[in-house]
Structure formats: C-alpha cells, structure tokens
Protein backbone atom coordinates (compact mmCIF):
# COMPACT_ATOMS: atom_id res chain seq x y z
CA UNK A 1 -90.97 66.04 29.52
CA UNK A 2 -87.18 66.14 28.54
CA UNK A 3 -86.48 62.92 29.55
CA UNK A 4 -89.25 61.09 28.19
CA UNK A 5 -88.34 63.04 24.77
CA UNK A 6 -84.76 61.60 24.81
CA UNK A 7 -86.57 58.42 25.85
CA UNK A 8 -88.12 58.78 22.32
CA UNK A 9 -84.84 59.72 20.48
CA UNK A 10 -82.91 57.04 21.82
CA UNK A 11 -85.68 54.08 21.17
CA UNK A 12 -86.50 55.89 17.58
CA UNK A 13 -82.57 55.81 16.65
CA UNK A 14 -82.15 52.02 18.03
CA UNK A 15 -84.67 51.03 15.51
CA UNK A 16 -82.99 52.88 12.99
CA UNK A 17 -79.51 51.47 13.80
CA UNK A 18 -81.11 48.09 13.53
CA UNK A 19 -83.12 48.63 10.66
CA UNK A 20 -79.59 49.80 8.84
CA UNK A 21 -77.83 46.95 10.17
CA UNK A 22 -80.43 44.64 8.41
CA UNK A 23 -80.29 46.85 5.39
CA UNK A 24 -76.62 45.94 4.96
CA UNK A 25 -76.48 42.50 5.95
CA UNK A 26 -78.99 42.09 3.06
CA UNK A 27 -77.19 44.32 0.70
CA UNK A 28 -80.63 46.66 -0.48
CA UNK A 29 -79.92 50.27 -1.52
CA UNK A 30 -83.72 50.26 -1.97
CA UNK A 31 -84.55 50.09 1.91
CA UNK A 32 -81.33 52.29 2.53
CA UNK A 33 -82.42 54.93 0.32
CA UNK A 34 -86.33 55.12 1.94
CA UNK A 35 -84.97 55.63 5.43
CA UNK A 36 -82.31 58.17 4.47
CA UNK A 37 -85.36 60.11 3.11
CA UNK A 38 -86.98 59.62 6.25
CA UNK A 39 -84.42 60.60 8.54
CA UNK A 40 -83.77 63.95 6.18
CA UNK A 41 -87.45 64.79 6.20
CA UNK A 42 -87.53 64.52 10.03
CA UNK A 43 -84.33 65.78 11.02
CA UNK A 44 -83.47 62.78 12.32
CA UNK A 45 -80.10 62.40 10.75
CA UNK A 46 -78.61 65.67 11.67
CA UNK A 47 -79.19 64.28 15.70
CA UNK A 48 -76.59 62.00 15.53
CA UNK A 49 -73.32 61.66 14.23
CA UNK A 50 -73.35 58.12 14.69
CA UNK A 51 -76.09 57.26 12.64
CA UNK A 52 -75.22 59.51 9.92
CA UNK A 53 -71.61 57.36 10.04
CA UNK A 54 -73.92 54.04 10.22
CA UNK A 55 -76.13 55.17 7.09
CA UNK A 56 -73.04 55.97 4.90
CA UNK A 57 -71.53 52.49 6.17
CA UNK A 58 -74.42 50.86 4.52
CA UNK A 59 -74.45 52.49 1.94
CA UNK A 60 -70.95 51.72 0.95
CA UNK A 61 -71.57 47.98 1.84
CA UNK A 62 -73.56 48.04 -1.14
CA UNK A 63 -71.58 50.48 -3.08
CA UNK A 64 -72.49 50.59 -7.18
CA UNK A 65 -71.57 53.57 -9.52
CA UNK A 66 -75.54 53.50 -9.78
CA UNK A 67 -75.63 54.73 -5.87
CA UNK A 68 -72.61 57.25 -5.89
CA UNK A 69 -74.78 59.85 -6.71
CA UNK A 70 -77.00 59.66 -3.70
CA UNK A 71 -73.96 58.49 -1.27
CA UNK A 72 -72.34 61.83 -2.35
CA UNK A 73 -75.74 63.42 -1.35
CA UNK A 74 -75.25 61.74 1.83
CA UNK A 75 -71.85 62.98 2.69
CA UNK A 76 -72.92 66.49 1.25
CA UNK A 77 -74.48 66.93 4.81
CA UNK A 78 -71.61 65.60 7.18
CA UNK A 79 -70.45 67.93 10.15
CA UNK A 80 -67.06 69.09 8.75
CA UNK A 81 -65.72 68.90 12.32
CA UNK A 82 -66.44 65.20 12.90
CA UNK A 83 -63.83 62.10 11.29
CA UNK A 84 -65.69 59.53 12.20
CA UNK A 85 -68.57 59.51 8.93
CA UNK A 86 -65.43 60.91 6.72
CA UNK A 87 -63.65 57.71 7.88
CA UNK A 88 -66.30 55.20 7.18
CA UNK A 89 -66.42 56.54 3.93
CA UNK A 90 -62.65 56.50 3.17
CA UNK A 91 -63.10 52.52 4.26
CA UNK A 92 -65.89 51.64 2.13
CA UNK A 93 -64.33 53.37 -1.03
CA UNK A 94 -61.20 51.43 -0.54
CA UNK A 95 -63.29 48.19 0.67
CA UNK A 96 -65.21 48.59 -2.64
CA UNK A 97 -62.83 49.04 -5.51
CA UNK A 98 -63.36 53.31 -5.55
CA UNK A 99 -59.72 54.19 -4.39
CA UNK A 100 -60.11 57.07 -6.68
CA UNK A 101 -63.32 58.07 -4.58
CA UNK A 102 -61.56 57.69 -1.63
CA UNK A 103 -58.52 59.64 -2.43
CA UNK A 104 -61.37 62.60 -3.18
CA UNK A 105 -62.37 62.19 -0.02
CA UNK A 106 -59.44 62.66 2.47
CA UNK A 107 -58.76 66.27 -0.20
CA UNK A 108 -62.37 66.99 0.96
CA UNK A 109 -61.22 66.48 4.84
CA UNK A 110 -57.57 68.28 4.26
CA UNK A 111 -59.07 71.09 2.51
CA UNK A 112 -62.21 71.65 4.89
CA UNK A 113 -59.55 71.05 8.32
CA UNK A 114 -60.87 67.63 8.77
CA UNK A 115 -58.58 66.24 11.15
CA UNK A 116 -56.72 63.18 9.55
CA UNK A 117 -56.17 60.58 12.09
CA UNK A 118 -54.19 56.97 11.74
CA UNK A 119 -57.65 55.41 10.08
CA UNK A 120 -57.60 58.26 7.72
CA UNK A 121 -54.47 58.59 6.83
CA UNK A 122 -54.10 54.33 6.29
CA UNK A 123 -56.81 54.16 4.38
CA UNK A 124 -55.59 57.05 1.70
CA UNK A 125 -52.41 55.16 1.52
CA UNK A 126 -54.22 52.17 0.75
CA UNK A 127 -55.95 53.38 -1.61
CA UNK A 128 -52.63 55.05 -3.23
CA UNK A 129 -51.38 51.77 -3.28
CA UNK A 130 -54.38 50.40 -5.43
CA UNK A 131 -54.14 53.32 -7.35
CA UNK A 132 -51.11 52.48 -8.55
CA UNK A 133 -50.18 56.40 -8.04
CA UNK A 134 -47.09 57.17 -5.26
CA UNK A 135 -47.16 60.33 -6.60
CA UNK A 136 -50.34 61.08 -3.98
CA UNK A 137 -48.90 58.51 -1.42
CA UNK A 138 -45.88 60.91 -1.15
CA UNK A 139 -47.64 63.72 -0.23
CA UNK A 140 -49.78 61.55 2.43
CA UNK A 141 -45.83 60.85 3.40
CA UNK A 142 -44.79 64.32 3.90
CA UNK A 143 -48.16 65.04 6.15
CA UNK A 144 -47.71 62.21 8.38
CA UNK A 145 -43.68 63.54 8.75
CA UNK A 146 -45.11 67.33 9.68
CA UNK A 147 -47.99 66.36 11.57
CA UNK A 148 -45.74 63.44 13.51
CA UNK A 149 -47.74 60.27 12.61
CA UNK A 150 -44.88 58.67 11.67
CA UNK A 151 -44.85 57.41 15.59
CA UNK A 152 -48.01 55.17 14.61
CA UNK A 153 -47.20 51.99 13.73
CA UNK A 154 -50.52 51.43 11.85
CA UNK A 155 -49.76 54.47 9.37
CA UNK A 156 -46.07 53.40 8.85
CA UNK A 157 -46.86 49.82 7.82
CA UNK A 158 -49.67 51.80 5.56
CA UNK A 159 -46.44 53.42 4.09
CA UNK A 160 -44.04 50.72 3.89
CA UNK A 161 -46.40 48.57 1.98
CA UNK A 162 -47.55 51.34 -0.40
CA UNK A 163 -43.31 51.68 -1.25
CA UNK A 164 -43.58 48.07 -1.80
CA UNK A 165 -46.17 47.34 -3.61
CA UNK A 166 -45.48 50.11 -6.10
CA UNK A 167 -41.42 49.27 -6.26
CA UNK A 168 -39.59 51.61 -4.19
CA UNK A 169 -37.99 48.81 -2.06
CA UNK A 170 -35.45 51.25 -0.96
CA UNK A 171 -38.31 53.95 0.44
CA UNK A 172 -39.73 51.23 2.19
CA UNK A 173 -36.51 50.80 4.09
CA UNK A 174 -36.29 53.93 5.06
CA UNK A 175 -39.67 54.38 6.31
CA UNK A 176 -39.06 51.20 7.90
CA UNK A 177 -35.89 52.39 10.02
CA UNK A 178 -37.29 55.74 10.57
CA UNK A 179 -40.40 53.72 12.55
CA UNK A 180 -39.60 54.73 16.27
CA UNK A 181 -41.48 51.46 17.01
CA UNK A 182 -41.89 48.22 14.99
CA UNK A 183 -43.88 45.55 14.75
CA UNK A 184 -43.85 42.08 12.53
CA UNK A 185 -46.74 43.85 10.22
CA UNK A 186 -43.89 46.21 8.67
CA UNK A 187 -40.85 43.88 8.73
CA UNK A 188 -44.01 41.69 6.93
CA UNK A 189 -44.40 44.83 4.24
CA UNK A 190 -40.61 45.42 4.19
CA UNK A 191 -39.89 41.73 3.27
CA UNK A 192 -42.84 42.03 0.89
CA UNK A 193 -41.86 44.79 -1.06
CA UNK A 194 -38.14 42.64 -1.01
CA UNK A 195 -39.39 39.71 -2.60
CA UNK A 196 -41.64 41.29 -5.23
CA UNK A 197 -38.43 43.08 -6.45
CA UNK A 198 -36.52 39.98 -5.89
CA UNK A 199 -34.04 41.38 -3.64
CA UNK A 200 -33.22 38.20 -1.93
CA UNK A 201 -30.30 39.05 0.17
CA UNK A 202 -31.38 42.09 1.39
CA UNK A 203 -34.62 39.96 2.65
CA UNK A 204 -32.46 37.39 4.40
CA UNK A 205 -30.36 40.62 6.34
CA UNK A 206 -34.00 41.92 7.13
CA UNK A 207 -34.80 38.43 8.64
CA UNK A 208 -31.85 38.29 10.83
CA UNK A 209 -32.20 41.38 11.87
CA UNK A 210 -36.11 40.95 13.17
CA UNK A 211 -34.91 39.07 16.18
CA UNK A 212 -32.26 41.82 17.54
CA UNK A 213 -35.62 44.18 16.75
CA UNK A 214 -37.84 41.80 19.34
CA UNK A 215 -40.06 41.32 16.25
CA UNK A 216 -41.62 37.68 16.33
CA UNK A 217 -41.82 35.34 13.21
CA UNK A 218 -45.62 34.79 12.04
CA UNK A 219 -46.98 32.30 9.26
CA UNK A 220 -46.43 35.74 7.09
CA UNK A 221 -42.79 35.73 7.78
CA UNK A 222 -42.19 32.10 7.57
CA UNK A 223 -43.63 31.79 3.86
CA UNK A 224 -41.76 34.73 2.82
CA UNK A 225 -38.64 32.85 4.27
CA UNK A 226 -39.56 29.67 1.80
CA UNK A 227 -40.17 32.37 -0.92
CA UNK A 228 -36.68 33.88 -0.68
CA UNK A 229 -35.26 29.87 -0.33
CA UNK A 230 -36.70 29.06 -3.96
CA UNK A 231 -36.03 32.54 -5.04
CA UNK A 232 -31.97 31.89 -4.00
CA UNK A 233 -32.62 28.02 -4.72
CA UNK A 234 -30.76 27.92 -1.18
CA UNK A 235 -32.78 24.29 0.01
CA UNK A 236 -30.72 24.30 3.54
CA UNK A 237 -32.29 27.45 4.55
CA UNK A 238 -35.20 26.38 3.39
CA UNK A 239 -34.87 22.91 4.90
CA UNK A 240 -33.95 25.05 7.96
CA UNK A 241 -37.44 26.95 7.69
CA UNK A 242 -39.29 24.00 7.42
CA UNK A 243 -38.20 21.91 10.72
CA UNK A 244 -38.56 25.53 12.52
CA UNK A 245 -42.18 25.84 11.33
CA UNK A 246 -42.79 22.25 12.29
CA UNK A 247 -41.87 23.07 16.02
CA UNK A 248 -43.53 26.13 16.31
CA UNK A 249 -46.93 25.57 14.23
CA UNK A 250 -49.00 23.25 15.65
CA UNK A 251 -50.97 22.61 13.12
CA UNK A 252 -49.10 23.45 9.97
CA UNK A 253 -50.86 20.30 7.84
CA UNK A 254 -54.08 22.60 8.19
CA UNK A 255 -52.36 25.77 6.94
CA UNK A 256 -52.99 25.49 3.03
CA UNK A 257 -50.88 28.58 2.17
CA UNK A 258 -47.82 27.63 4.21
CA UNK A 259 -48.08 23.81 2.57
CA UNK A 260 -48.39 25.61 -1.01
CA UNK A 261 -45.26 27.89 -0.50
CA UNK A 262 -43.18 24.52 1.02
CA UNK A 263 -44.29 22.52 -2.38
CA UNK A 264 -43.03 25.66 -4.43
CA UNK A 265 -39.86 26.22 -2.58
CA UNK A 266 -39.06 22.11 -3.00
CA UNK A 267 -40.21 22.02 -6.37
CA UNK A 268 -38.33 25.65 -7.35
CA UNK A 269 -35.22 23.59 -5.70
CA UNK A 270 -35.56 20.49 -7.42
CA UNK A 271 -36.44 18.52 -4.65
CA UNK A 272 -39.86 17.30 -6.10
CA UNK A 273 -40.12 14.01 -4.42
CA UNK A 274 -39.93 16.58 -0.84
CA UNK A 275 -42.28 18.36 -2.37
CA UNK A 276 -44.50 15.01 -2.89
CA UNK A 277 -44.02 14.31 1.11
CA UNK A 278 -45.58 17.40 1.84
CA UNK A 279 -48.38 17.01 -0.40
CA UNK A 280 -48.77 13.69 1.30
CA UNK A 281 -48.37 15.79 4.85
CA UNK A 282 -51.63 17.61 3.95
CA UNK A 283 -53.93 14.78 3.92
CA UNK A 284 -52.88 12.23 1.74
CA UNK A 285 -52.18 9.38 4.10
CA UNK A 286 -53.98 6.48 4.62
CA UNK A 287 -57.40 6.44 7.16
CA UNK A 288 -57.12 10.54 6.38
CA UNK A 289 -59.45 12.37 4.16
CA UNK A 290 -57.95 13.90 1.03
CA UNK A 291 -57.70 17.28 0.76
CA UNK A 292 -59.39 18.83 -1.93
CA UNK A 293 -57.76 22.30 -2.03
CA UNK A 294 -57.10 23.46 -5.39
CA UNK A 295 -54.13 25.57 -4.03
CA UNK A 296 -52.16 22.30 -3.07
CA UNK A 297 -53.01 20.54 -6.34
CA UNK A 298 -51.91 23.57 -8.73
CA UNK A 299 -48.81 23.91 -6.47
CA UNK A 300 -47.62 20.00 -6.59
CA UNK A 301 -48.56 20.34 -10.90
CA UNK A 302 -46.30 22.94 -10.89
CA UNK A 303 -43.53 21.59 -9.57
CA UNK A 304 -43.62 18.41 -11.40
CA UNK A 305 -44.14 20.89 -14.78
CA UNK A 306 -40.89 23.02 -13.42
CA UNK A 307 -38.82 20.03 -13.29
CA UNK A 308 -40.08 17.91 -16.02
CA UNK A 309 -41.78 15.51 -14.95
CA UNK A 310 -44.51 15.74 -17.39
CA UNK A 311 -46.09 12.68 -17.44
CA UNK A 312 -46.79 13.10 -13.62
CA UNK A 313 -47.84 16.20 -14.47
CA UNK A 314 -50.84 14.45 -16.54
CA UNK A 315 -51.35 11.66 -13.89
CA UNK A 316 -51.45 13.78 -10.90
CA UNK A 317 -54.41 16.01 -12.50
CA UNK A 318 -56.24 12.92 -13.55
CA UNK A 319 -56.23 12.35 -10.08
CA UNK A 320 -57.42 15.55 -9.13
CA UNK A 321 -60.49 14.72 -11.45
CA UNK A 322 -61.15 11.25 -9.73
CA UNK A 323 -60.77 12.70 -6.58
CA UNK A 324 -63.54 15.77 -7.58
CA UNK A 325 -60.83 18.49 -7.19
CA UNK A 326 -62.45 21.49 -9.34
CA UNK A 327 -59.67 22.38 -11.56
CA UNK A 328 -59.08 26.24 -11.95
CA UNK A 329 -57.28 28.03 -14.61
CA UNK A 330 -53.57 27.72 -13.52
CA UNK A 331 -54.56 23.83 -13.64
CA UNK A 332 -55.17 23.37 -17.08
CA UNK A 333 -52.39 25.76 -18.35
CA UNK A 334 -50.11 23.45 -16.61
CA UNK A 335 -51.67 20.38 -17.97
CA UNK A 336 -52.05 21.47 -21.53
CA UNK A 337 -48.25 22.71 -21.45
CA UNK A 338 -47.35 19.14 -20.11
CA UNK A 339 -49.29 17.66 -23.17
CA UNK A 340 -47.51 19.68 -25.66
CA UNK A 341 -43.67 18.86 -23.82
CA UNK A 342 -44.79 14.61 -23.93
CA UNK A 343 -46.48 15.20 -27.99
CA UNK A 344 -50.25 14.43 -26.69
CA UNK A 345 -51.73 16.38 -29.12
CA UNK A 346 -55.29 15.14 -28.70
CA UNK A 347 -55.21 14.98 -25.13
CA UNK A 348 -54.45 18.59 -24.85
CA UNK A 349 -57.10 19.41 -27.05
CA UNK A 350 -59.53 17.28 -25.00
CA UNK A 351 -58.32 18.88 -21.81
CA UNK A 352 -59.12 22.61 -23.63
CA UNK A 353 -62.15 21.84 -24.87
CA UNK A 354 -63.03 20.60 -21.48
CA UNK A 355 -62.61 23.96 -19.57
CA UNK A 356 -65.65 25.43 -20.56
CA UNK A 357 -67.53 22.22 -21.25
CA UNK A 358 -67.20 20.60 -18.18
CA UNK A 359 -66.29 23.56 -15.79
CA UNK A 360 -67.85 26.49 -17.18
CA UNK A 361 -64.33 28.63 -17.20
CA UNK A 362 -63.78 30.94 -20.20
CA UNK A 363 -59.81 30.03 -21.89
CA UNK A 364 -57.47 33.12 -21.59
CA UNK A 365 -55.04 34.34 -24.14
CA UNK A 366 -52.69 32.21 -21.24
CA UNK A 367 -54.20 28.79 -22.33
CA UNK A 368 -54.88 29.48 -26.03
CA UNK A 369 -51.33 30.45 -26.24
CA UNK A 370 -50.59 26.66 -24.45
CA UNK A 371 -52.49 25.34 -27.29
CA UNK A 372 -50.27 27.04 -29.84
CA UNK A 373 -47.68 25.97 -28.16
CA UNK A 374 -48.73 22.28 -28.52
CA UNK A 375 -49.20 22.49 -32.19
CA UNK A 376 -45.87 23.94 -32.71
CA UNK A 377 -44.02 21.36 -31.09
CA UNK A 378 -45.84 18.75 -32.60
CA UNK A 379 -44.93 20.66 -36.19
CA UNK A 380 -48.51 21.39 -36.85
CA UNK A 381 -48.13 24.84 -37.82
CA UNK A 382 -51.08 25.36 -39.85
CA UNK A 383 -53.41 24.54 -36.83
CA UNK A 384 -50.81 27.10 -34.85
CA UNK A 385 -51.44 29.53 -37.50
CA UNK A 386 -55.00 29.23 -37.86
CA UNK A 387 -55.34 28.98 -33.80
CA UNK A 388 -53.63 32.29 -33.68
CA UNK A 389 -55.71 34.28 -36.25
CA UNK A 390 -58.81 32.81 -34.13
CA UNK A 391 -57.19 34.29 -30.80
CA UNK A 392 -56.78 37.74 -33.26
CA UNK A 393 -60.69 37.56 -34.48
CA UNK A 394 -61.95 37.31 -31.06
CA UNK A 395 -60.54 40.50 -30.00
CA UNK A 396 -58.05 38.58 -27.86
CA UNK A 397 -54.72 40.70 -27.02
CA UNK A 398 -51.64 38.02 -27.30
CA UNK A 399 -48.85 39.47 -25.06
CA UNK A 400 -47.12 36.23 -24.49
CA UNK A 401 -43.85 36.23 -25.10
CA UNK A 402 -43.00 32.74 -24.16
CA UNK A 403 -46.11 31.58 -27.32
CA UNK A 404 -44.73 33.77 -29.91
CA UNK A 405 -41.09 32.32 -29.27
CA UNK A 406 -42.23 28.86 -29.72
CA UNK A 407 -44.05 30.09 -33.13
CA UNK A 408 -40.62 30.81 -33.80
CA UNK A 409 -38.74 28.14 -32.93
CA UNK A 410 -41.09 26.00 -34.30
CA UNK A 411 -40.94 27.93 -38.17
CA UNK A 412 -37.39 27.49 -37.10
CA UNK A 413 -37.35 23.72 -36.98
CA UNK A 414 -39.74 23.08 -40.26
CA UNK A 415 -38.81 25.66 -42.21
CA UNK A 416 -41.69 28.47 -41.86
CA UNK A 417 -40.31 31.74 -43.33
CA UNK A 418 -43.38 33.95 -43.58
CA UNK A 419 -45.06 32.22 -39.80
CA UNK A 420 -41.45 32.72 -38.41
CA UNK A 421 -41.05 36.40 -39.53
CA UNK A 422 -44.65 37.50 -38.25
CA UNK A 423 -43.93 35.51 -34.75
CA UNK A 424 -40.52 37.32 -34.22
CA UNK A 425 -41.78 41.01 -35.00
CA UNK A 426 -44.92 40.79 -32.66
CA UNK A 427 -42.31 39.31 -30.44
CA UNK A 428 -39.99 42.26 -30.46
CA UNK A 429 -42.81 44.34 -30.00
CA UNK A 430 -43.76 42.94 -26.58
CA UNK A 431 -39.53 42.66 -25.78
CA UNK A 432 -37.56 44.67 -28.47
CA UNK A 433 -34.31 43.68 -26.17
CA UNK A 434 -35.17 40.03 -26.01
CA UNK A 435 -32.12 38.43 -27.59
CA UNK A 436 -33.43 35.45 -27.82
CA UNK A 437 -35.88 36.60 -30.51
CA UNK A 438 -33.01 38.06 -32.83
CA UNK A 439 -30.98 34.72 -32.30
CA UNK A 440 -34.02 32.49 -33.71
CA UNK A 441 -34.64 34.73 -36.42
CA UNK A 442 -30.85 34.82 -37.25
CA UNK A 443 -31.26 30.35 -37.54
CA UNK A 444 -34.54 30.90 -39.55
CA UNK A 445 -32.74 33.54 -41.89
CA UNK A 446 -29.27 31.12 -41.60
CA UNK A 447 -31.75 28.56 -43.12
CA UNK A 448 -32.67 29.84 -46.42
CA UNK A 449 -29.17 31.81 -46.50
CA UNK A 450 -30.81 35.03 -46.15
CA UNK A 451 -27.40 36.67 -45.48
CA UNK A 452 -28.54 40.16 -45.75
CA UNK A 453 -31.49 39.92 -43.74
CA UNK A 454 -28.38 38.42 -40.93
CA UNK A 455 -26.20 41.44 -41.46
CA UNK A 456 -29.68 43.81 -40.88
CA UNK A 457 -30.07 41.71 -37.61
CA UNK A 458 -26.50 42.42 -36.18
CA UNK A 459 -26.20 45.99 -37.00
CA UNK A 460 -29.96 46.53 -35.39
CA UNK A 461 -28.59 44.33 -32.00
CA UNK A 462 -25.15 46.24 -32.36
CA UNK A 463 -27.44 49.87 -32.10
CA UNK A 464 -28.84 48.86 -29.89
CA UNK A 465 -26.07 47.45 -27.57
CA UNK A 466 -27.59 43.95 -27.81
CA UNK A 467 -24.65 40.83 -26.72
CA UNK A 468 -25.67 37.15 -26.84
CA UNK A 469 -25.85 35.81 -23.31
CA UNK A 470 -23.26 33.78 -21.85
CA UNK A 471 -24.80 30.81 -20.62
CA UNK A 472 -23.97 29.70 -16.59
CA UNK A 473 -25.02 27.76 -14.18
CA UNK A 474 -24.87 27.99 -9.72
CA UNK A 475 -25.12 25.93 -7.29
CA UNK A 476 -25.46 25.82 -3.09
CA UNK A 477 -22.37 25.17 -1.74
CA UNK A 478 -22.88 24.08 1.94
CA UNK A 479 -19.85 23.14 4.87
C-alpha cells in the first residue's frame, strides 16, 4: 500500500512539475496562481522541496509588482533549513529588475540561519551591484572573508565586478590578488572595472600579467585589449591585438562585437580607412551577403563622425537605408550632428523628422539637442531658441553640456547677449568648473565691452581656483 502511495506522489508531482514548466514557458500567473492553491489546499506543496523551488521559479519568470504579493505568500511557507527555494528566489529578483527584493531576501536567510552558499552569496552581490549600493556589497564582503568563501572563484568574480562596476578599481584589485585561485572571468571584471575608470596602464600590467597567472585570453579579454588601444590611442598594440585575434579566432568576421570594438579602436586612432577594411571584413565583399547589423553600421558612422569625415558620415547611412539597415538612435544622432558640421540644415531636419515617421523611435533630449546644435551653427538662433523652449514645454530635462556650449558659442559668433547668458548659466549648472563655459562668456561679454561683467567672471574662476587650460597634444612614439 506504501509503495503504490508513493507511486501516486511521484506521478501526481510529475504532472505538476510539467504543468509549471508549461506555466512558465508561457509566462501566465493566472495558471500559476490556480495550482499553487491547489497544491496548498492538498498539502501537496509542503511534500517537496523541489516543487515548492519550481513554483517560486515560475513565478519569478513572470515576475510583476502586481504578483509580489502572492510570491511573498509563497515564500512565507519555505522550510527555513533548505537554500535551494531561497536561491531561486534570490535569481529571479535579480533576473527581473527587483535587486532591492532580492537583497531582502538573503537578510531573510542570514537572519533565520539560512545557510548562504556561492549561488547565494553571487547573486546578493549582483544585485548590490545593480543597486548601485557597495555599502551592502561590503558587508556581503566581510561574510564571505569570515565564513571563507573567498576560496570560490564564482563569489570573488561576484566581488570584483561589484568594485568595478561601482568605481572602486583599487578594491577590485585587492579582491583580485587575495583570490587563492583565478580564472579569466575575474582578470575579465578586474580589466572591466580598469577601463570604465580609464585606468589604462594599470589594464595593460593586468594583461601581461594574465599569462604568468595561466589565465587564457577570451573574446572578453581581447576587446578590452582594443578598448585600452583607443583609450591610449597606442595603434601598434592594437595592430598587435588584431593579427593575434586573427590567428586564434577562427571565425572573427562572424563575431559582431569584436568587429565593432576593432572599427572603434581604428577610428579612436585615426586610422579610419583600417577601420573601413574591417567593415569590409564583415561581409562587405563581393559574392558575400551584407551584413545588416546595426552595431557595425553605428560603429563605422562613428568613426567617420570622430575624425571628420562628415560627408561619409551622410553617405555611409544612406547606404544603410538602401541596404534596409534599421537605423537606431545612436544612428541618427550621428547623422544629424554630421548635417549640422557640413551646414545641411534641411537634411537634418528631414533625417529628425524621419525617426518617428518612418521608424517609430521617440527623439531624446540627445537628438533634439543635435538639432539645436544644427541651427546654431548655421546662425539660426531663433529656431535654436524656439527648439529649446519646445524641449522645456515637453517636460524634457536638457543635461547636455556639449548643446548648451554650442548655444553659446553660437550667441558668441552673432552677437546673442540675452540667448548667450541663459546658455552659459544652465551650463554652469550641469559643470560649474567647466572652463570652457566662463571663457565663451568672457568673448560674448568682450563683445559688447561688458568689462565689469569680465572682472565678475575672473574673480568667480579665481574663488574658485579655476586656470585656463594649456592646450597639448601626444603622440605614439614607436622603435
């Protein structure tokens, strides 16, 4: 009789298990909800810890601050004792945007003597990370050092990205060296953290020193190397990087990411027609079908904006339109901006006005402040000005630094006293130590010999310990 009632358990919790796994796959709380109520009513769920772990995992697959309620509910019932649910929780929070949940959640586990494994305690530091908030990630920190977790791999890479991402480069190094054993994932986080904070040489020495650490190169590594080349604009290494991802990557013309970052890093250098032959690597020779990756399009308009070469920057995303390349956002802010450096006022307009039109995509503050830009250099600061108090109407938040300095080096040029003023104060507000800003309002001032309003400006950038900057250039010297 035993045996045929397990028989019964087991068959009745298959069903379940599939009926779940269908539940998720077609993302319905409704059908998740009716079973949960079935398997409370019967007793079913307290049976098995696994499919108490496999009914919160669908639930979270579908997670909506509408369902918290009853997924809290859920968890309400968990065996204190057992990880595994608490974990599947921890991963859907974090999978679904509710880091805050999550963090909740491993308190709940610490609090109640939940052991905290290295899922646990990767996923809270994950969710630190998106949380923006190392104040929590350091006290994960100090119970991995007490409880000895450090030895996982899997938890110090958690750690050494968190450092990074939130920019303590220098606490990432240390977790890094105090790993007793490393893989390429951490070096990965390390070099991460060292390029976000633009610490180039340190991320060359970290490089180097992966080999004497028996720490491979992956695709990771390698487009972090092209990063730091552009970053240094050092085009032997990154010349050097590019023939050693040739031999070892097999197919490197299919990788989009690793052709984007070798466009960048020749167009960052100045080499743009290299950064054409890659392009042309990816797809565009004849008998081959054109890639139609936006990624590689946005990358090549880039570097022909970076450098210049604005009228290419016009042709090339013509092209992309013959071709049937969807444009994204980063496509038409380069493209407008290229309109407004070559004085093709209408075409930029047309090229606005087409965003939503013909692709549906809503402009940001980013390509209305292209716009105003294009006005400005063309001297027509009364469409500027009226563009701008359109931008203010709509609610729309103008923290561009780079639009208001135009403003003002365009009331500069013609003359614009009352424009100029306005553009420099909401300026200074975004960067009051931008001396930039206080040198084109100085010229404006300078223009209608507004001498006092000069003498104001100095003794403000003198308080404030502002100096002009002396200009300089660098170069690569190579033996």
């Amino acid at each position: 009789m035993s045996d045929q009632f397990n028989f019964h358990i087991t068959k009745t919790l298959d069903s379940f298990i599939q009926f779940l796994n269908q539940s998720y796959k077609t993302k319905n709380p409704r059908l998740i909800k009716k079973l949960y109520a079935h398997l409370i009513t019967t007793g079913l769920l307290f049976i098995s810890p696994y499919i108490h772990s496999r009914l919160i995992f669908a639930y979270t697959t579908c997670l909506t601050k509408n369902n918290l309620k009853t997924l809290s509910n859920c968890c309400k019932l968990l065996n204190s004792e057992n990880p595994l649910p608490f974990n599947v929780l921890l991963s859907g929070f974090s999978r679904n945007g509710f880091p805050l949940y999550a963090l909740k959640t491993i308190s709940f586990m610490h609090l109640n003597s939940v052991s905290l494994d290295t899922y646990a305690l990767s996923s809270s530091l994950v969710a630190s990370s998106c949380m923006k908030n190392v104040n929590f990630g350091e006290q994960i920190h100090a119970h991995v050092i007490k409880s000895g977790w450090l030895s996982s791999v899997f938890v110090g890479s958690a750690l050494i990205d968190l450092y990074s991402k939130l920019s303590f480069p220098s606490d990432a190094a240390t977790v890094f060296d105090e790993i007793p054993v490393k893989n390429t994932v951490c070096a990965n986080a390390l070099l991460s953290g060292y390029i976000e904070a633009k610490l180039w040489y340190q991320g060359v020495e970290l490089i180097k020193e992966m080999p004497f650490l028996s720490l491979d190169y992956d695709n990771f590594t390698l487009s972090a190397m092209l990063r730091i080349s552009a970053g240094l604009s050092a085009i032997e290494f990154g010349k050097q990087v590019h023939a050693y991802l040739i031999r070892k990557i097999y197919d490197v013309e299919n990788d989009v990411f690793m052709q984007s970052s070798l466009i960048e890093m020749y167009g960052k250098c100045g080499y743009v027609g290299k950064a054409l032959q890659v392009l042309n690597f990816a797809g565009f020779r004849p008998g081959r079908k054109r890639n139609k990756d936006i990624v590689l399009w946005t990358s090549m308009l880039g570097a022909y904006g970076r450098n210049g070469h604005f009228e290419e920057v016009i042709s090339l995303f013509e092209e992309m339109l013959k071709e049937g390349v969807r444009p994204d956002g980063v496509a038409y802010v380069t493209v407008i901006s290229a309109c407004g450096h070559t004085g093709q006022v209408q075409l930029g307009i047309e090229y606005f006005e087409s965003m939503s039109r013909d692709f549906n995509l809503t402009p940001s503050p980013e390509h209305y402040s292209c716009v105003v830009d294009l006005f400005c250099r063309a001297g027509e600061l009364d469409r500027a000005w009226k563009l701008v108090n359109e931008m203010l109407t709509k609610g729309h938040e103008i923290h561009s630094i780079s639009m208001w300095g135009a403003v003002l080096s365009a009331c500069e040029e013609h003359g614009n006293i009352e424009f100029g003023k306005l553009a420099a104060r909401e300026a200074l507000k975004l960067e009051p130590q931008n001396v930039g800003i206080y040198v084109m309002l100085s010229n404006l001032y300078a223009r209608f010999g507004m001498w006092d309003e000069i003498d104001h400006l100095r003794k403000i950038m003198k308080d404030r310990g502002l100096k002009k900057d002396v200009g300089c250039s660098w170069i690569e010297i190579t033996s």
